[in-house]
N, C-alpha and C. Protein backbone atom coordinates (compact mmCIF):
# COMPACT_ATOMS: atom_id res chain seq x y z
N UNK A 1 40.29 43.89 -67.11
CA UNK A 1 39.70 45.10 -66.57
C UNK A 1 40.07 46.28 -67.47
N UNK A 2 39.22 47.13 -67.51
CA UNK A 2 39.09 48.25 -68.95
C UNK A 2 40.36 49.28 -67.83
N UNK A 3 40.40 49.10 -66.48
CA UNK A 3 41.38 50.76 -65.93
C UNK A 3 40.36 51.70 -65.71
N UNK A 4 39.25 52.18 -66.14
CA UNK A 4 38.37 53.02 -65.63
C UNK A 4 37.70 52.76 -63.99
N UNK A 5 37.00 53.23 -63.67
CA UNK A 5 37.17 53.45 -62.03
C UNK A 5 35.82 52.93 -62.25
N UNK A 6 34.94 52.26 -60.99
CA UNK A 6 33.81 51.85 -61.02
C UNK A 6 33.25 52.56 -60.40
N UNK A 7 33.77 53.08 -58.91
CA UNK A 7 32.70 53.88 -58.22
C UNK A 7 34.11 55.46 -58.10
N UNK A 8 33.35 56.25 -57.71
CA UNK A 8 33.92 57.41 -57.88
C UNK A 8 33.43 58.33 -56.13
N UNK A 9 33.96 59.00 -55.64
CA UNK A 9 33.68 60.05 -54.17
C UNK A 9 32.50 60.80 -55.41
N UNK A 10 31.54 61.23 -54.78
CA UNK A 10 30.10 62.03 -54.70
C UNK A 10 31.14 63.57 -54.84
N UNK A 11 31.97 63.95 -54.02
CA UNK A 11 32.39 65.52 -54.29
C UNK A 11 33.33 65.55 -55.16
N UNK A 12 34.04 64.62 -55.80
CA UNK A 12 35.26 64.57 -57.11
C UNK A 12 34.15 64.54 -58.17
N UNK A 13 32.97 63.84 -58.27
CA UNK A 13 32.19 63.47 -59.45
C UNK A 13 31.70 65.13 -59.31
N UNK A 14 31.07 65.50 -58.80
CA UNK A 14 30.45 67.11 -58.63
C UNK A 14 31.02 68.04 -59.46
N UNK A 15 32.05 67.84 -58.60
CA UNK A 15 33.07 68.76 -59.20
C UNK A 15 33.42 68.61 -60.88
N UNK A 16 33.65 67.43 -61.04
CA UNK A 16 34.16 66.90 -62.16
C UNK A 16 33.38 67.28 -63.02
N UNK A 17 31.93 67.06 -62.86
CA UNK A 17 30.75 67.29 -64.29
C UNK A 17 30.64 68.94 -63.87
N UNK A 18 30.78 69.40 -63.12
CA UNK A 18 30.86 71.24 -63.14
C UNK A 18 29.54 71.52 -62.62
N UNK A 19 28.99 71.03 -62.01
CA UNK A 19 27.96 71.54 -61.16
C UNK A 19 28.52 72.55 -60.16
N UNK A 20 29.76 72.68 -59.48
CA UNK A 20 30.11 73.38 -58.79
C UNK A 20 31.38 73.96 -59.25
N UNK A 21 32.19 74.71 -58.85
CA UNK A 21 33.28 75.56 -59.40
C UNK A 21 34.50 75.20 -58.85
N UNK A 22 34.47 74.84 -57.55
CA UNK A 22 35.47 73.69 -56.76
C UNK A 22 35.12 72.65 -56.16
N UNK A 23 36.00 71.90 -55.55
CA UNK A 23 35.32 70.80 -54.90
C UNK A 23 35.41 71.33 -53.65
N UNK A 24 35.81 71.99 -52.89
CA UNK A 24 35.20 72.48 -51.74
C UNK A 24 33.84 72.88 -51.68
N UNK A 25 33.61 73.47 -52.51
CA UNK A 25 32.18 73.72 -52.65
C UNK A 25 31.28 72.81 -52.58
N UNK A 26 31.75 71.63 -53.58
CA UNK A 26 30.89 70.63 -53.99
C UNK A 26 30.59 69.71 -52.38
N UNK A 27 31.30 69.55 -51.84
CA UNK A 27 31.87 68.98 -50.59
C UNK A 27 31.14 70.12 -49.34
N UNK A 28 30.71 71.16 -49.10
CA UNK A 28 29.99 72.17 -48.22
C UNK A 28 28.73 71.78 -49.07
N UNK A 29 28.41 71.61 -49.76
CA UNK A 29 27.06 71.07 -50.21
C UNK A 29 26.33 69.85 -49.76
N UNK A 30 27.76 68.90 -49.69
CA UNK A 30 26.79 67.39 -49.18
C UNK A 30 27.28 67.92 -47.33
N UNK A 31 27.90 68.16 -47.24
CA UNK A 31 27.32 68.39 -45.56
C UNK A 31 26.82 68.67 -45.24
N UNK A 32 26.08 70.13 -45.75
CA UNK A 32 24.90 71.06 -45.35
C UNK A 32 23.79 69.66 -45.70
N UNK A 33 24.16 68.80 -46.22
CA UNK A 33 22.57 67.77 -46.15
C UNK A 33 21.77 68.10 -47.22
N UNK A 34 22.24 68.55 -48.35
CA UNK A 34 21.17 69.03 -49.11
C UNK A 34 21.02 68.18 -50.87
N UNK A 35 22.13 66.71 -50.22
CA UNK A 35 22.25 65.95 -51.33
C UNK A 35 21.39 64.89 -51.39
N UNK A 36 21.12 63.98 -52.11
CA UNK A 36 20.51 62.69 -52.18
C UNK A 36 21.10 62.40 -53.34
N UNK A 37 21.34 60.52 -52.76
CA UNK A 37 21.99 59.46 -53.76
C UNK A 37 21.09 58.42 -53.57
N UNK A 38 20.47 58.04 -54.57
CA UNK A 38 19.05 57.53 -55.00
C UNK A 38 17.94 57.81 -53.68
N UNK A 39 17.62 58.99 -53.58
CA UNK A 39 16.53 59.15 -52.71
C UNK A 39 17.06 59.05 -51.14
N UNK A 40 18.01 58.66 -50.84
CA UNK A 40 18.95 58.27 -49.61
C UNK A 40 19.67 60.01 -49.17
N UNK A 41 18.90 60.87 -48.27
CA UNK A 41 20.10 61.87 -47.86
C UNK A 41 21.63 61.23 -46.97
N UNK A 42 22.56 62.24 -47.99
CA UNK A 42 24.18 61.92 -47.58
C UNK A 42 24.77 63.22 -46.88
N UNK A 43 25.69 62.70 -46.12
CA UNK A 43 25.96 64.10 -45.41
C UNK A 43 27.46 63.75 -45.70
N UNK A 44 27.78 62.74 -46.25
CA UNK A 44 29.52 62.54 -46.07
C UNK A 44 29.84 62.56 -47.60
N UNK A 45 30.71 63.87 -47.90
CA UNK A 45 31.36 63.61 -49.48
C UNK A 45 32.62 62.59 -50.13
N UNK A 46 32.71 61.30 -49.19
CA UNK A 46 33.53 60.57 -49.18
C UNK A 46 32.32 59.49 -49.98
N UNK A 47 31.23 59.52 -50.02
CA UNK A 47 30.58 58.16 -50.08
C UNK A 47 30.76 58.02 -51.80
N UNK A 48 30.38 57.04 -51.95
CA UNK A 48 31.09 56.56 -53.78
C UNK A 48 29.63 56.14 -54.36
N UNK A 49 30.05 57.33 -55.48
CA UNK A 49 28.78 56.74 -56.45
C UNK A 49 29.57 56.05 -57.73
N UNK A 50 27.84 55.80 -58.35
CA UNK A 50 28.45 54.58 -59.69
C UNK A 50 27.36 54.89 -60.33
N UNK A 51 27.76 54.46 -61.76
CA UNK A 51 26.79 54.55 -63.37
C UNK A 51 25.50 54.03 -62.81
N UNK A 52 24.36 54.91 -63.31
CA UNK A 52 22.95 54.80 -63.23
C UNK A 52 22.54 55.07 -61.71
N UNK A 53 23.46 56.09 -60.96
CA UNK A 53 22.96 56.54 -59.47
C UNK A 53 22.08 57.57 -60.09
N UNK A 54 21.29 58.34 -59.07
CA UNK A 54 20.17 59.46 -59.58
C UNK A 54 20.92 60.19 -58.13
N UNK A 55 21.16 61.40 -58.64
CA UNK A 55 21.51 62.54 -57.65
C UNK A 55 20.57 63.37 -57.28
N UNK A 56 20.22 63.81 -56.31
CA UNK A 56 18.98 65.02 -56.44
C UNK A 56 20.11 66.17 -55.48
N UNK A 57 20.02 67.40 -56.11
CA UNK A 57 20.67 68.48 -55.01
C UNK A 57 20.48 69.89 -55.83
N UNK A 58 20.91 70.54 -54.72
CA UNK A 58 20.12 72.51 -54.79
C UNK A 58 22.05 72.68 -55.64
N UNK A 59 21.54 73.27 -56.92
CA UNK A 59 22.82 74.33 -57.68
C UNK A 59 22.16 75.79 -57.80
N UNK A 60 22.61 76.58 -57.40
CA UNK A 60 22.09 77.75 -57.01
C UNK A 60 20.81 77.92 -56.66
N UNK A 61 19.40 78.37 -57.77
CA UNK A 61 18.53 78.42 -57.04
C UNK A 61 17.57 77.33 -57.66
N UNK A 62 18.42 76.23 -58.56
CA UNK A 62 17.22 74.95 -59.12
C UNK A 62 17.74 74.49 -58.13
N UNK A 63 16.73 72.81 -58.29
CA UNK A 63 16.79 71.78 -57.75
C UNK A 63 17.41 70.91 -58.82
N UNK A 64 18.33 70.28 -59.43
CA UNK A 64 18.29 69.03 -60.01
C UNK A 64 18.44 67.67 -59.73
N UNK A 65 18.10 67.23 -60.36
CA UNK A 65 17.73 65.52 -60.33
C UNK A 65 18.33 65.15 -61.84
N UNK A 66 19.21 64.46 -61.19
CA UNK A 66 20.16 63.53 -62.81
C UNK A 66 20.48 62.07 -62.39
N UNK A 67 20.95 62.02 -63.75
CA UNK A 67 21.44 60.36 -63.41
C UNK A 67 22.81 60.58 -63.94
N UNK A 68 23.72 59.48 -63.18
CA UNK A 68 24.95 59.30 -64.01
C UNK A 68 25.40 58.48 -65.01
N UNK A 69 25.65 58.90 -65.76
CA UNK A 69 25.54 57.86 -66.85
C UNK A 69 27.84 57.81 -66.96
N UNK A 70 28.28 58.72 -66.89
CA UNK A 70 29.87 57.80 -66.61
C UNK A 70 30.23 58.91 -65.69
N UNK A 71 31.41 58.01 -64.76
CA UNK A 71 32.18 58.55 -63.63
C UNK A 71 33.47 59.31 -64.52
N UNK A 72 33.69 59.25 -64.96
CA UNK A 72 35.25 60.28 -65.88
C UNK A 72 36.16 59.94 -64.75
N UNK A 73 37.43 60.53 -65.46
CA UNK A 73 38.71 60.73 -64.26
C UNK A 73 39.40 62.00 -64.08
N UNK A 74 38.52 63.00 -64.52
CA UNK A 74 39.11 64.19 -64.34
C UNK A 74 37.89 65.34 -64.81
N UNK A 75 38.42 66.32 -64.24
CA UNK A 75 37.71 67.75 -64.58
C UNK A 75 37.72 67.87 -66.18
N UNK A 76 36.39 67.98 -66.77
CA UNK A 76 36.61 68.06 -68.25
C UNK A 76 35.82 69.70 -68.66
N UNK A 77 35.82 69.41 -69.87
CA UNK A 77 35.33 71.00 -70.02
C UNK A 77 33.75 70.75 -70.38
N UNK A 78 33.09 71.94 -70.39
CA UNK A 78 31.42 71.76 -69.87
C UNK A 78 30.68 71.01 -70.89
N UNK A 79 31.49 71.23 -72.33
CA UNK A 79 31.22 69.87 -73.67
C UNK A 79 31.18 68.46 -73.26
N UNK A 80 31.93 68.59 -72.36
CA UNK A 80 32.35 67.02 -72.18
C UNK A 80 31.91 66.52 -70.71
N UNK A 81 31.87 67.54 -70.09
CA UNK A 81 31.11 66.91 -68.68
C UNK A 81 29.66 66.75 -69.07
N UNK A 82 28.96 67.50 -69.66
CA UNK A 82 27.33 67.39 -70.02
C UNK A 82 26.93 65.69 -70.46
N UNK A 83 28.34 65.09 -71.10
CA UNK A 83 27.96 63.74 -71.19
C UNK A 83 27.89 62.86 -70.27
N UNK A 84 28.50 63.31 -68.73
CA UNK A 84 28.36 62.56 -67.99
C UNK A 84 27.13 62.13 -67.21
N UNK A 85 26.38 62.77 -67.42
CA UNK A 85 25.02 63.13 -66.94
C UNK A 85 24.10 63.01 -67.47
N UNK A 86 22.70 62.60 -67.36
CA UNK A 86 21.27 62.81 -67.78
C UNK A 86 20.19 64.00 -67.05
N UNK A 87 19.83 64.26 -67.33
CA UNK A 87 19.07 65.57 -67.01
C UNK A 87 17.50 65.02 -66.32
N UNK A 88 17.24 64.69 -65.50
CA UNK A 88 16.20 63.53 -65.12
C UNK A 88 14.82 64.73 -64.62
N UNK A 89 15.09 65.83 -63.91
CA UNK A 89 14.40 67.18 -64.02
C UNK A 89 15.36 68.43 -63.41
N UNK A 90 15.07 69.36 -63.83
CA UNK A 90 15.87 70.75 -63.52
C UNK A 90 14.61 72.13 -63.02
N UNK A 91 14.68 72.18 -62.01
CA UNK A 91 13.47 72.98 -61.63
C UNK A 91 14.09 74.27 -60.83
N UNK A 92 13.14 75.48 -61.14
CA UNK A 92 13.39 76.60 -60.40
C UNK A 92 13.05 77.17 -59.52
């Protein structure tokens, strides 16, 4: 086993790629209901995503839709979180 994590919590990953500024935040986001994990609305920031999920959710006033392409293990800086992600659409 490589030690990297397979599935990861939906509000640590959030947080982690910097879509949001804390994870409280990230976490008042999937409760308000305003997340989807492959097309599936989530209301619990406990649920675990994994490589090649598609996220859809409101960051300020876009909508985005990404894919994950790696779970990381920590808050990285915005160079390095941008790799965690695919950009699948970003709308205003």
């Amino acid at each position: 086993m490589d030690g990297k994590p397979k599935k990861v919590r939906i509000d640590k990953w959030l947080w982690w790629a910097r879509f949001f500024k804390t994870r409280s935040l990230s976490t008042k986001i999937i409760n308000n209901g305003t997340v989807r994990l492959n097309s599936r609305r989530i209301v619990k920031p406990s649920v675990e995503i994994e490589v090649n999920d598609v996220l859809t959710f409101i960051s300020g006033k876009s909508i985005r839709v990404i894919k994950v392409l790696s779970l990381g293990e920590r808050r990285v800086n915005s160079k390095e979180a941008r790799k965690m992600y695919e950009i699948i659409e970003d709308t205003d």
